[in-house]
Protein backbone atom coordinates (compact mmCIF):
# COMPACT_ATOMS: atom_id res chain seq x y z
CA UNK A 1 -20.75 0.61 -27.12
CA UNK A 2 -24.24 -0.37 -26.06
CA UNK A 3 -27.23 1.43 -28.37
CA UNK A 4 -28.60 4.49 -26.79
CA UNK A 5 -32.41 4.08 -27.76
CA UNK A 6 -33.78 7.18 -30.05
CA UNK A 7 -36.40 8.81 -28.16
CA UNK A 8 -39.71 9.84 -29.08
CA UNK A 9 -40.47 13.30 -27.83
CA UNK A 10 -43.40 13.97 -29.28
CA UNK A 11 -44.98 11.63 -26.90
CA UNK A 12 -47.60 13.10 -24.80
CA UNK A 13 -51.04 11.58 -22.99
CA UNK A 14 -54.15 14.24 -23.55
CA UNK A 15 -56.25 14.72 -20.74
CA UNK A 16 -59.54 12.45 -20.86
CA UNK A 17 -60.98 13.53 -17.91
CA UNK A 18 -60.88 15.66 -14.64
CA UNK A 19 -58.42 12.60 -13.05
CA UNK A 20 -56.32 13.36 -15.99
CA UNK A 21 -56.01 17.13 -15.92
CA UNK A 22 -55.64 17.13 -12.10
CA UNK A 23 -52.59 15.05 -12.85
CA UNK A 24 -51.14 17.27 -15.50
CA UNK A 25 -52.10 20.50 -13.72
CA UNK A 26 -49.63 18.46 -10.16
CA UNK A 27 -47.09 17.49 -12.51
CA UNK A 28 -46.92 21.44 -14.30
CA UNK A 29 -47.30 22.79 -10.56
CA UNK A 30 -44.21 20.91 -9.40
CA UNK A 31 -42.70 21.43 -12.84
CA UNK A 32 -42.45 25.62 -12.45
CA UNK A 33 -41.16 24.82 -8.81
CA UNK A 34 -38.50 23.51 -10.30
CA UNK A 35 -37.69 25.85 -12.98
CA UNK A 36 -38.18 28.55 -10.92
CA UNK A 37 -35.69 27.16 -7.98
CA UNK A 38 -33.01 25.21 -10.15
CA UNK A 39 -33.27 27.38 -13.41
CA UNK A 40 -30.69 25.42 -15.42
CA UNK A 41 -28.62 24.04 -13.19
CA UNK A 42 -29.33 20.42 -14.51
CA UNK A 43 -27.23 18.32 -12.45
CA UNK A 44 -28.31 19.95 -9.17
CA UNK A 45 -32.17 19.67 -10.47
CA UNK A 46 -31.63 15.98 -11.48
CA UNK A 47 -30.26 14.93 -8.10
CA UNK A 48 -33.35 16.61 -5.84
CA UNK A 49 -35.65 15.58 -8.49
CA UNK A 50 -34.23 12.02 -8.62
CA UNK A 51 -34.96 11.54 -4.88
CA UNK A 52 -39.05 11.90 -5.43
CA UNK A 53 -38.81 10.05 -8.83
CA UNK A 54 -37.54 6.82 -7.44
CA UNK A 55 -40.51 7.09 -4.99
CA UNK A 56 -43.36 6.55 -6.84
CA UNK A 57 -42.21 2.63 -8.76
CA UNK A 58 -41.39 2.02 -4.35
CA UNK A 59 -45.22 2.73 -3.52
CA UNK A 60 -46.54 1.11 -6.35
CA UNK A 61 -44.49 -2.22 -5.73
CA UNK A 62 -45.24 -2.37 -2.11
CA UNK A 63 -49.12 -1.75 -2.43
CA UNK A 64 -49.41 -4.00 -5.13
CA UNK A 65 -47.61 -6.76 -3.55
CA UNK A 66 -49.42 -6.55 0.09
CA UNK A 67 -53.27 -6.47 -2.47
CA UNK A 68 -51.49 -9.31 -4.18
CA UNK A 69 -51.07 -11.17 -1.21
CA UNK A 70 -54.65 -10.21 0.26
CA UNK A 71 -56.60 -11.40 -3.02
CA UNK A 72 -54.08 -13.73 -3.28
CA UNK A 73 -54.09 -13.31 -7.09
CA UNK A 74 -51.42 -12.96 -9.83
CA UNK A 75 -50.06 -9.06 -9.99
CA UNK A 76 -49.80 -9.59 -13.87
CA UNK A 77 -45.60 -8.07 -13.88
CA UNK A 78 -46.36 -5.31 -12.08
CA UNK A 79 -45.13 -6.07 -9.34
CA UNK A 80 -41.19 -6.40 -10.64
CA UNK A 81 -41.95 -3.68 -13.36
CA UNK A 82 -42.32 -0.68 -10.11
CA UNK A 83 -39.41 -2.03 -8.12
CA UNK A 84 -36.92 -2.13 -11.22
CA UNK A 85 -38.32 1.46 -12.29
CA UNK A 86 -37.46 2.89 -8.41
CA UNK A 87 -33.84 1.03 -8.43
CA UNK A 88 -33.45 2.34 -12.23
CA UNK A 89 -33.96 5.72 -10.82
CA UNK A 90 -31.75 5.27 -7.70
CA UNK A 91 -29.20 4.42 -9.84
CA UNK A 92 -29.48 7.85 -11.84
CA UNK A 93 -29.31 10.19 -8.22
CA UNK A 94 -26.13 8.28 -7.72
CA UNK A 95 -24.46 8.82 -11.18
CA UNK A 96 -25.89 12.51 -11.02
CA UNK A 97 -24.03 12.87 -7.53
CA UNK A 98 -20.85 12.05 -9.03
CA UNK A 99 -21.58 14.97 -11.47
CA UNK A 100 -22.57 17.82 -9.48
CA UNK A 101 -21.91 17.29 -5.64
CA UNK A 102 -25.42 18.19 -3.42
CA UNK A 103 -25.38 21.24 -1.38
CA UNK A 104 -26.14 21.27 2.56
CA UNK A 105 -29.32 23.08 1.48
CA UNK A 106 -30.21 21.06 -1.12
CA UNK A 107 -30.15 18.00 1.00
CA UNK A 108 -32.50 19.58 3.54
CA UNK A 109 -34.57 19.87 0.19
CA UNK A 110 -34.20 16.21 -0.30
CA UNK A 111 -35.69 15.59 3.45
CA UNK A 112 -38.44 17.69 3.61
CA UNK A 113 -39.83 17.15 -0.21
CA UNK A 114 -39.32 13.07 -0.50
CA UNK A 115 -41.12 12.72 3.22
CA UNK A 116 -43.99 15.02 2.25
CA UNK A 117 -44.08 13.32 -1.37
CA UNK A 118 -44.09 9.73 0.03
CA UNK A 119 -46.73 10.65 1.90
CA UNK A 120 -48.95 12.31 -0.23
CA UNK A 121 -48.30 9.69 -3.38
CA UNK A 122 -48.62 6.69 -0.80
CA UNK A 123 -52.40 8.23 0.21
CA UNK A 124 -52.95 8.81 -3.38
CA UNK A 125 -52.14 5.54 -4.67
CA UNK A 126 -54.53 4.32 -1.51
CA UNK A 127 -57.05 6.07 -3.34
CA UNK A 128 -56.96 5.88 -7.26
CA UNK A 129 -53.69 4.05 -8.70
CA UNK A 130 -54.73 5.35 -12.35
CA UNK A 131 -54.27 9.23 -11.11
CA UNK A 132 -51.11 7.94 -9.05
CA UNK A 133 -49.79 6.21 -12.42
CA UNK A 134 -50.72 9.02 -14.76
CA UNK A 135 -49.15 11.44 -12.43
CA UNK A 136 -45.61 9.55 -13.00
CA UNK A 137 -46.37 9.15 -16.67
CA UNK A 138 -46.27 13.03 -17.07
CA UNK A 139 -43.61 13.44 -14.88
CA UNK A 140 -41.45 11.04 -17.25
CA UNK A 141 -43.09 13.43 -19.91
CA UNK A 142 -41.54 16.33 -18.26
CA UNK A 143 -38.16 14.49 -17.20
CA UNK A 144 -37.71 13.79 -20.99
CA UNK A 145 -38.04 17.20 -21.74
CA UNK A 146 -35.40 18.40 -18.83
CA UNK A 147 -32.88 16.22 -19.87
CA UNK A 148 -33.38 17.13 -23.57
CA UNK A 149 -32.85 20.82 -22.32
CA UNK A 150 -29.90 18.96 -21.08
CA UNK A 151 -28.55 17.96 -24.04
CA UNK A 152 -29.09 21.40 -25.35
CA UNK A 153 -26.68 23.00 -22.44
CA UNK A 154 -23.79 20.25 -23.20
CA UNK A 155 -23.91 20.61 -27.03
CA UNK A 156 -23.91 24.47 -26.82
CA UNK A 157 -21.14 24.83 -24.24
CA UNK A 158 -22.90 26.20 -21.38
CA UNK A 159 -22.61 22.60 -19.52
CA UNK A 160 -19.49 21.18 -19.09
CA UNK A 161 -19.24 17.60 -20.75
CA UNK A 162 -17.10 15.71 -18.50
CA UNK A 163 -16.42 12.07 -18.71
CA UNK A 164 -18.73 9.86 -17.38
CA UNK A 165 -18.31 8.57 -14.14
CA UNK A 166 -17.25 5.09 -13.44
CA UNK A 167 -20.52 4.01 -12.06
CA UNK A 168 -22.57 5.35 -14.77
CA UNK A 169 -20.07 3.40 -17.14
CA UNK A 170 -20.66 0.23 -15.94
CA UNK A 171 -24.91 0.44 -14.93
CA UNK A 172 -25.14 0.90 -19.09
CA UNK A 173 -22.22 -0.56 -20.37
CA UNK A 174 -20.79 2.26 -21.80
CA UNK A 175 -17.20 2.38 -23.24
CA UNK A 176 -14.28 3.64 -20.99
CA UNK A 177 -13.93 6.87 -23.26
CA UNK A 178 -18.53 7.89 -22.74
CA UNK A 179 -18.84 11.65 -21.40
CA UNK A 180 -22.20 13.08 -19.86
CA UNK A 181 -23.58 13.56 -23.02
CA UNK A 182 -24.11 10.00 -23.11
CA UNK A 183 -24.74 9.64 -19.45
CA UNK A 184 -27.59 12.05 -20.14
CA UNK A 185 -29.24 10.02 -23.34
CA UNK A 186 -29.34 6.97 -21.80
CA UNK A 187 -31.08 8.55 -18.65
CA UNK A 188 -33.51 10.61 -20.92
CA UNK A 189 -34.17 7.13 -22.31
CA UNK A 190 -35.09 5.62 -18.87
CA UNK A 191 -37.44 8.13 -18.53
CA UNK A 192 -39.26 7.76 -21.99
CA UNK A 193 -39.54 4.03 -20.81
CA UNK A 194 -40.84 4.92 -17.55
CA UNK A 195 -43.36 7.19 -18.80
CA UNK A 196 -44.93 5.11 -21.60
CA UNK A 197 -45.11 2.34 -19.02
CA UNK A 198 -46.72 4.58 -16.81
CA UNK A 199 -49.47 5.72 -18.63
CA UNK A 200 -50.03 2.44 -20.19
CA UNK A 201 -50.55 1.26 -16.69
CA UNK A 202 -53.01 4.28 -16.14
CA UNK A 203 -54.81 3.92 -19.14
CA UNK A 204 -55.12 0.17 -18.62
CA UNK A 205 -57.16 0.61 -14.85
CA UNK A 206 -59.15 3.37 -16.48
CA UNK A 207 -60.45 0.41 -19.29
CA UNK A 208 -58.45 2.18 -22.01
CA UNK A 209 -56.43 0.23 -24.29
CA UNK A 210 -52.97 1.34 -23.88
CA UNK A 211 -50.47 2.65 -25.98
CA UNK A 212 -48.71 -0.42 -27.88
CA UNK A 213 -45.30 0.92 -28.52
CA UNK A 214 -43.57 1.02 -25.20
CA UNK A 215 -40.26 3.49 -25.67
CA UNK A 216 -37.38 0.74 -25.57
CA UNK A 217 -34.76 0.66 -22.67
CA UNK A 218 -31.41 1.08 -22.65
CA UNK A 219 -29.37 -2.30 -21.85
CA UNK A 220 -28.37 -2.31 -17.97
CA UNK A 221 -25.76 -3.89 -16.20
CA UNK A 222 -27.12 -7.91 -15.25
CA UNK A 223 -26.22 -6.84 -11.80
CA UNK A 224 -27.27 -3.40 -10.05
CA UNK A 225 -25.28 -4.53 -7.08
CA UNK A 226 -22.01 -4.76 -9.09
CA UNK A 227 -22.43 -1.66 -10.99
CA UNK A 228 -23.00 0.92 -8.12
């Protein structure tokens, strides 16, 4: 069985300035949205929420590779960094859709909140990429806490643990015999990655040194394609 990385979830990026706490105070806005809409139905929360967080690595990618192109300079990894991060988080919606099937409703969610988000983080990003990147960094921050609350549900009984679907199985090479609960650490590990990348690249356009210990990522299948 592949090694689930141990998270760290202690992990959290202090405010430096007003750029900073606007992008806590967005994240903590859409955060009680959530609670207050999904309570704990995880799975259901995880698949709308999914949606919008394989936006953001999307936006980055594109508007780093068109500046790339115009300055024609060197996009230092970035580049490949944002578009594995959005097809990393694809690949969770569809594993999560396997788990708890979408409502009608919650699909109308899905349209109206990823076209409004796109929008909004594509203008932002426009504007000041180091408020766009710590935005996602304390999403990750909050993702890591949902699907720790996650864990919490499974272990105590009040969410089923089912076996884990086929094409969760084969994205992180887990044995034929994995359940959710491992479904779910190997996301929640994702998202620690995602987030210390995320403010590392935030910190490192606001001339701060970032963080040197990246949270390590689970091993993925060699080929997306194959695994979904």
């Amino acid at each position: 069985m592949t090694d689930i990385p141990l998270v760290d979830l202690g992990v959290h990026h202090a405010p430096r300035d007003m750029r900073d706490r606007i992008a806590l105070g967005f994240t903590r806005t859409l955060r009680f949205c959530a609670d207050t809409f999904f309570a704990k139905r995880y799975g259901h929360r995880a698949i709308v929420l999914e949606t919008v967080a394989a936006v953001p690595g999307m936006v980055g990618a594109t508007i780093n590779h068109l500046k790339c192109l115009r300055c024609m300079c060197d996009d230092k990894g970035w580049i490949r960094t944002l578009m594995e991060e959005a097809e990393n988080e694809r690949m969770h919606l569809m594993t999560f859709i396997e788990v708890a099937q979408p409502t009608l409703f919650e699909r109308l969610v899905v349209l109206a909140v990823q076209w409004v988000f796109y929008l909004t983080f594509f203008g932002l990003y426009l504007v000041s990429p180091r408020t766009a990147h710590r935005i996602v960094g304390y999403f990750e921050e909050e993702a890591v806490i949902s699907y720790t609350l996650y864990l919490k549900e499974i272990d105590e009984g009040r969410s089923p643990n089912v076996p884990a679907p086929a094409i969760a199985r084969r994205y992180w090479k887990l044995p034929d015999d994995a359940m959710l609960r491992d479904v779910v650490l190997a996301v929640r590990a994702d998202e620690a990655h995602h987030r210390d990348v995320n403010h590392g690249f935030a910190s490192e356009l606001a001339g701060i040194e970032p963080v040197a210990r990246v949270a390590p990522y689970p091993e993925h299948a060699d080929d997306i394609r194959a695994a979904a």
